[in-house]
Protein backbone atom coordinates (compact mmCIF):
# COMPACT_ATOMS: atom_id res chain seq x y z
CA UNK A 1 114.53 119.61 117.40
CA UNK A 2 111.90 119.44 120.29
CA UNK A 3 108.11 118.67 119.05
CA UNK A 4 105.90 121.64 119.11
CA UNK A 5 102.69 120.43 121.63
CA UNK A 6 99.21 120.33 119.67
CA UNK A 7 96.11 119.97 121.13
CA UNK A 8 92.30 120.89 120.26
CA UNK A 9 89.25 121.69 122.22
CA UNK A 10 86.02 122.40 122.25
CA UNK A 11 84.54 126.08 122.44
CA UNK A 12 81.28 127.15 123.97
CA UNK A 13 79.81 127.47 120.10
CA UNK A 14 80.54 124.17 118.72
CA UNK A 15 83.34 125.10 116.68
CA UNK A 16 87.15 123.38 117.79
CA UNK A 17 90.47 125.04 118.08
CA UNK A 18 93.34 123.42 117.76
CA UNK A 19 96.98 124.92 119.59
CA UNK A 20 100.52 124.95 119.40
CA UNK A 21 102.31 125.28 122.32
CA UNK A 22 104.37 128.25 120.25
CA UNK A 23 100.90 130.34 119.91
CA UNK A 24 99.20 129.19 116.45
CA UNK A 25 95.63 128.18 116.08
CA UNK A 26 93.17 126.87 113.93
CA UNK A 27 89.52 126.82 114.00
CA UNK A 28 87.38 123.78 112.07
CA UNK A 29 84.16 121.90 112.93
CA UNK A 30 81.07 121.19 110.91
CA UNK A 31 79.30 123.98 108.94
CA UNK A 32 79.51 126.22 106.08
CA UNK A 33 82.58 128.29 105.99
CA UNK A 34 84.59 126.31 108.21
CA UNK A 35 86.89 123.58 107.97
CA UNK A 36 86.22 120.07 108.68
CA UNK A 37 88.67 117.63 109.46
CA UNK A 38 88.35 115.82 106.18
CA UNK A 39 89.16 119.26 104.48
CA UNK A 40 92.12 119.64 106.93
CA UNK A 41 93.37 116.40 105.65
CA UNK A 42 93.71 117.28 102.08
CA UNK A 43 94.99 120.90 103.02
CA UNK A 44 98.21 119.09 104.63
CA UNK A 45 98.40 117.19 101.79
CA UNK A 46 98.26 120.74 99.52
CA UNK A 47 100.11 122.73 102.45
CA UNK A 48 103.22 120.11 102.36
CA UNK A 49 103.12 120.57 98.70
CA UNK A 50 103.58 124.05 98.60
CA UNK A 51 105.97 124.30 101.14
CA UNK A 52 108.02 121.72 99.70
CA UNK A 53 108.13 123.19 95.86
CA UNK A 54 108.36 126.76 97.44
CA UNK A 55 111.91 127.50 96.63
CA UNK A 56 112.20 125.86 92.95
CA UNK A 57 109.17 127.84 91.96
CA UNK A 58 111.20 131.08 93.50
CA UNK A 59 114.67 130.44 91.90
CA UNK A 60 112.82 130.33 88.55
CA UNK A 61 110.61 133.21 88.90
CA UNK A 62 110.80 135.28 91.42
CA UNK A 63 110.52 136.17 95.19
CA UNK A 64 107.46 135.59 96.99
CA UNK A 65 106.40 133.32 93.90
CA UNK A 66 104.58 129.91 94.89
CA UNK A 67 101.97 127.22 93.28
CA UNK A 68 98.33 126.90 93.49
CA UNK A 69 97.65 123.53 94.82
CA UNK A 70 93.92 121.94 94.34
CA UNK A 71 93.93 118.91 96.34
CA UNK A 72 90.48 116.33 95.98
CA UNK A 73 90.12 113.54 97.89
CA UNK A 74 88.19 110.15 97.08
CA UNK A 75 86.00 109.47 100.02
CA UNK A 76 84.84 106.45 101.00
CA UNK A 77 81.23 106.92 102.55
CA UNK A 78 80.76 103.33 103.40
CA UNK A 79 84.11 103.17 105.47
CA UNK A 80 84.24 106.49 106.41
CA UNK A 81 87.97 107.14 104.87
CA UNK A 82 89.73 108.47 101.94
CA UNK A 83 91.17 106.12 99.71
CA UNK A 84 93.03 108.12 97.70
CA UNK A 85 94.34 111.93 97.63
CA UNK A 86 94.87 114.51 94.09
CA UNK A 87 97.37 116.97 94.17
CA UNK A 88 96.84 119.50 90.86
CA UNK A 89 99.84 121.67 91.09
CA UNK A 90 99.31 124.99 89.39
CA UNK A 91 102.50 127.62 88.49
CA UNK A 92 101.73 130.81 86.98
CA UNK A 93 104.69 131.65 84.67
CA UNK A 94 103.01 133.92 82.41
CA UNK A 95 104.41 137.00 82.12
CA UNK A 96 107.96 135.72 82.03
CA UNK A 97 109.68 134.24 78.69
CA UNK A 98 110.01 131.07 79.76
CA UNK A 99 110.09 128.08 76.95
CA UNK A 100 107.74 125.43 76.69
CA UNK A 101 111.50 123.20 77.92
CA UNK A 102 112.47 125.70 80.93
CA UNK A 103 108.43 124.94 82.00
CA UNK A 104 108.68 121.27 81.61
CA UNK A 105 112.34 121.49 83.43
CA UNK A 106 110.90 123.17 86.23
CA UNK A 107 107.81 121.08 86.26
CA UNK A 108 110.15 118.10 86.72
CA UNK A 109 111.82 119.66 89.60
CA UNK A 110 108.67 120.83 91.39
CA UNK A 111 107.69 116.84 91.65
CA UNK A 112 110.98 116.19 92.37
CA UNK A 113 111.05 118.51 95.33
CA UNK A 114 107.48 117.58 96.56
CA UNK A 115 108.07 113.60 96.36
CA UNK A 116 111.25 114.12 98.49
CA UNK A 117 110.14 116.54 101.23
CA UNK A 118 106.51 115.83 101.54
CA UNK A 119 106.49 114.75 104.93
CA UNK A 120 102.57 114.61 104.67
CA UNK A 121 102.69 112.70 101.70
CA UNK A 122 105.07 110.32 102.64
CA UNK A 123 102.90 109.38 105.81
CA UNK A 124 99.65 108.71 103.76
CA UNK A 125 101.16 106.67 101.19
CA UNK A 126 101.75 104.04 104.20
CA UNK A 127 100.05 102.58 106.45
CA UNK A 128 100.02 105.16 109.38
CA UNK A 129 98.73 103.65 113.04
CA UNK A 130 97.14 105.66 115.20
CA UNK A 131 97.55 104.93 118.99
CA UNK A 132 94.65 106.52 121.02
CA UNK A 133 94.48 106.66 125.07
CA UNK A 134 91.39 108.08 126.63
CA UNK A 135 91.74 109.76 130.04
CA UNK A 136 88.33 110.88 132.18
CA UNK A 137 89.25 112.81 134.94
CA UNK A 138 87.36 113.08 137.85
């Protein structure tokens, strides 16, 4: 599977963009209602999550049926970093007549399903190097 091209720049009002070479974007800098990097961070971590537990939380109640994911992050002012990363996984079953055992069943398998394809995840909990290579052209 080829590698989808990302890149970001900057636009004329301060803001950043970042692009896929297949069309998406995203716009985050510094302000109120926007996203900072640090908040893009933890939505990766809540993103992967969700996609991840996606189709256990469908094949027990429905279509078009997903989990609320809060994620919080402790941030380390001092080293400029976050230490650590809080997933709260939320599924709204009410409404059906699932058992308190069906819920803790399919509680089970939502970990299950984000601690194996978490991709996100699985990079934070190691140490991840990143390379970087400046280029100025003239």
């Amino acid at each position: 599977m080829a590698q989808r091209r990302l890149w970001v720049d900057r636009r004329e009002d301060g803001t950043f963009v970042a692009h896929s070479s297949d069309g998406a974007e995203l716009v985050f800098g510094h302000g109120e209602g926007i996203f900072n990097p640090g908040d893009l961070a933890k939505i990766a971590v809540a993103a992967c999550g969700e996609l991840s537990s996606a189709s256990v939380v469908e094949r027990a109640l429905g279509q078009n049926k997903g989990a609320t994911i809060e994620v919080s992050g402790d941030y380390d002012e001092t080293n400029d970093r976050y230490n650590s990363f809080s997933e709260k996984v939320s599924v709204d079953a009410s409404g059906t007549s699932m058992s308190q055992a069906d819920a803790d069943k399919l509680a089970k398998r939502v970990e299950r399903h984000i601690e194996a394809d978490c991709t996100v995840a699985h990079t934070y909990r190691q140490a991840t190097p990143v390379d970087i290579s400046i280029d100025v052209r003239r």
